[in-house]
Protein backbone atom coordinates (compact mmCIF):
# COMPACT_ATOMS: atom_id res chain seq x y z
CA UNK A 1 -34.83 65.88 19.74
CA UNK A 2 -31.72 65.98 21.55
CA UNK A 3 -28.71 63.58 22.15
CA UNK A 4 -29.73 64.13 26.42
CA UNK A 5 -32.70 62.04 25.57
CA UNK A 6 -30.97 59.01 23.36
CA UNK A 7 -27.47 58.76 24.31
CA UNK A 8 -26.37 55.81 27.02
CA UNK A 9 -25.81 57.89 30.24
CA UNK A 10 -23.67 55.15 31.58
CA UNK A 11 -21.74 53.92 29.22
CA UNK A 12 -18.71 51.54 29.54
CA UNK A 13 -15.77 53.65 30.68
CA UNK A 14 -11.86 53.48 31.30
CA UNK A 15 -9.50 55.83 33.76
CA UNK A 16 -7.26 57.77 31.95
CA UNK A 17 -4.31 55.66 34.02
CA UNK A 18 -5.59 52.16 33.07
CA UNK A 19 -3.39 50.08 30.75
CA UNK A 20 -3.88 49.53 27.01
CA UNK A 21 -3.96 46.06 28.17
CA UNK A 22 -6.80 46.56 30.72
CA UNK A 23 -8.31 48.17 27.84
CA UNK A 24 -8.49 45.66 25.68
CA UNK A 25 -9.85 43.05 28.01
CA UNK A 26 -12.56 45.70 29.18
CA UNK A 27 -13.57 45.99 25.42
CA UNK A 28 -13.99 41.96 25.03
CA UNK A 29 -15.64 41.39 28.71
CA UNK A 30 -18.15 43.86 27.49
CA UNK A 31 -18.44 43.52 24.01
CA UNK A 32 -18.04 47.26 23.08
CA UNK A 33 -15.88 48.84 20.04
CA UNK A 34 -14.71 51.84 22.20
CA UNK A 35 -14.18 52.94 25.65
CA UNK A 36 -14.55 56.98 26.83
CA UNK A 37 -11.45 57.85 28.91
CA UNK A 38 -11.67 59.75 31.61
CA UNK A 39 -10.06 60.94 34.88
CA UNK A 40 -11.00 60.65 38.22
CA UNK A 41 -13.01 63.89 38.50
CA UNK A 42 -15.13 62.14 34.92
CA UNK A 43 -14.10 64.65 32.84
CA UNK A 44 -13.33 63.26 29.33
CA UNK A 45 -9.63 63.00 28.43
CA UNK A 46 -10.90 61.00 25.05
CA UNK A 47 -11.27 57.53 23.43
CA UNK A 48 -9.39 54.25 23.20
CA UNK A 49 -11.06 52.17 20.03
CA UNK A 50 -10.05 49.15 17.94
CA UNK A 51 -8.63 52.05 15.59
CA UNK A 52 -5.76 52.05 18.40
CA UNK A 53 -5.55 48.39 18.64
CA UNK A 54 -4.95 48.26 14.62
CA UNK A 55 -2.13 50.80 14.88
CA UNK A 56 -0.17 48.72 17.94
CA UNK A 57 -0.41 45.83 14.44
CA UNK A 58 0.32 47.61 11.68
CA UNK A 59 3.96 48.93 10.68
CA UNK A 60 4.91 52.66 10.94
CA UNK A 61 4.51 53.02 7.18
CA UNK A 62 0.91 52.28 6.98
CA UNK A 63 -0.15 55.03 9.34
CA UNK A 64 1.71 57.68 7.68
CA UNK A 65 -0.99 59.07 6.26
CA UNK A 66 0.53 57.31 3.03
CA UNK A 67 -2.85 56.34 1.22
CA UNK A 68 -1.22 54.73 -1.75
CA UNK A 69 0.36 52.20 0.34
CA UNK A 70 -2.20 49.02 0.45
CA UNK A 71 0.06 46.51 -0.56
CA UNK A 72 1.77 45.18 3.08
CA UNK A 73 3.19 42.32 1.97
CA UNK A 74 6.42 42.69 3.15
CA UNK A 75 5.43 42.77 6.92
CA UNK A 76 5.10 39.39 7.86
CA UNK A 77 1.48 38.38 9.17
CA UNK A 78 2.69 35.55 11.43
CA UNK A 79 0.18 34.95 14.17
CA UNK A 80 2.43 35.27 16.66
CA UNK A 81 4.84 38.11 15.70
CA UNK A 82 1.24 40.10 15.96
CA UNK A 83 0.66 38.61 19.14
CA UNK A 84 3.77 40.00 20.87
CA UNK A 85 3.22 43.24 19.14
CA UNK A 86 -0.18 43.10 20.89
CA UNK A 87 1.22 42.25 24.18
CA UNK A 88 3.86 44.40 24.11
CA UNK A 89 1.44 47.06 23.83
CA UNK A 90 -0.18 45.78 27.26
CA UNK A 91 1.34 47.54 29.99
CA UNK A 92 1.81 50.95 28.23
CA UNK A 93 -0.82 53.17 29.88
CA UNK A 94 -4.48 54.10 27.88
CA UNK A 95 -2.81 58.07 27.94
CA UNK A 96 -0.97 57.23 25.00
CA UNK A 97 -3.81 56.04 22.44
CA UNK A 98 -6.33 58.44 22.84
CA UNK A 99 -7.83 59.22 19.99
CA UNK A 100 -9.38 62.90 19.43
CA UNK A 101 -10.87 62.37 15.98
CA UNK A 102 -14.52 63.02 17.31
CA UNK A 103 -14.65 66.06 19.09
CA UNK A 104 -17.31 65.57 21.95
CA UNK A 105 -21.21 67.09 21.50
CA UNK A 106 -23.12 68.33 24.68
CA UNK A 107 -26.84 67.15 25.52
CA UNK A 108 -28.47 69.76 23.97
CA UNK A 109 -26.84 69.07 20.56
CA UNK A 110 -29.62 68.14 17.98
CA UNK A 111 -29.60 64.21 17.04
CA UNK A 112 -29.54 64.92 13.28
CA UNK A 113 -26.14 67.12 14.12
CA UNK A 114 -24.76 63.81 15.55
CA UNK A 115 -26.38 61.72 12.36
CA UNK A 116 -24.16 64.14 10.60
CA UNK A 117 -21.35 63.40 12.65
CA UNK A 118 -21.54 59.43 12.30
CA UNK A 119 -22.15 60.00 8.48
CA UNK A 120 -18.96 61.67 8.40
CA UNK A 121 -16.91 59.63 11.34
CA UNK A 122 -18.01 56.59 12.20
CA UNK A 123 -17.62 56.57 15.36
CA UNK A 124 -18.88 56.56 18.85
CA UNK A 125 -19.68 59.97 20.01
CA UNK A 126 -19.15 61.71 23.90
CA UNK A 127 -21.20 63.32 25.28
CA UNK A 128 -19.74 65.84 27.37
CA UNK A 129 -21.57 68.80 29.60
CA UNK A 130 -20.85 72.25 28.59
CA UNK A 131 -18.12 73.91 30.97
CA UNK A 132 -16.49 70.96 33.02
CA UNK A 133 -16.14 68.58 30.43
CA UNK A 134 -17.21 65.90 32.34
CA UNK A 135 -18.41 62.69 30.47
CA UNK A 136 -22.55 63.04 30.67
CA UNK A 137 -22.97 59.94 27.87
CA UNK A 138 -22.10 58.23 24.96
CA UNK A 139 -23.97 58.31 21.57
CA UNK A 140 -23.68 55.22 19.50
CA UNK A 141 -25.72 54.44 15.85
CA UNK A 142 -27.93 52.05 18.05
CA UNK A 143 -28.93 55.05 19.81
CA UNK A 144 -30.19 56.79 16.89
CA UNK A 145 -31.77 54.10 15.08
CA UNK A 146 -33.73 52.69 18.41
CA UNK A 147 -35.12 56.04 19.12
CA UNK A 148 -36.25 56.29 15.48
CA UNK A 149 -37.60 52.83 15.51
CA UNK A 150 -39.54 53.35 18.45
């Protein structure tokens, strides 16, 4: 079995010139956790997630890679200073919070190579045909598990 015939071949998507903003209110409207970016031609530039929405929240310290640093109690967690940092973040454009952690898989990649790729990720995962690039689908867990259910 492979991803081509499980994977959501029109998934929710965003243009690579969209706002973080736009973004955002895409992802609530429809209720998903992360948006493929592409450009015009549909060829996949990557993916805008709540992952990016956490960093535009968290201070500069926390996403250094600094693993030992779980105590944030001296950023202040006022409702509203999070609220401008969120809106603040609104008009910069999508192009700056793509996130490349899950390299794209093609239609004929096997489903248990993307089961590996969720056990290891946790995320969403593009589907991308061979060559152009361009987005073909995305592969979510629901995917998987409703196929294997069925």
């Amino acid at each position: 079995m492979n991803v081509s015939t499980i994977m959501n071949a029109s998934p929710v998507t965003i243009s690579v010139t969209e706002t973080f903003g736009n973004a955002l209110r895409l992802m609530e409207e429809r209720r998903v956790h992360a948006l493929p970016v592409v450009d015009a031609a549909g060829v996949y530039k990557g993916t805008f997630d709540f992952a990016d929405i956490w960093k535009t929240l968290l201070p500069k310290a926390a996403l250094l890679g600094m693993d030992s640093l779980t105590d944030l109690s001296f950023v202040s967690d006022a409702q509203e200073i999070l609220r401008e940092k969120l809106a603040g973040a609104g008009s910069r454009p999508v192009s700056e919070f793509l996130d490349r952690r899950v390299e794209p898989v093609h239609p004929d990649t096997p489903v248990k190579e993307a089961i590996l790729l969720f056990y290891r990720l946790d995320e969403d995962i593009p589907v991308v045909e061979r060559g152009t690039n361009r987005l073909a689908g995305i592969v979510t867990p629901w995917e998987i598990l409703n196929a294997l259910r069925d």
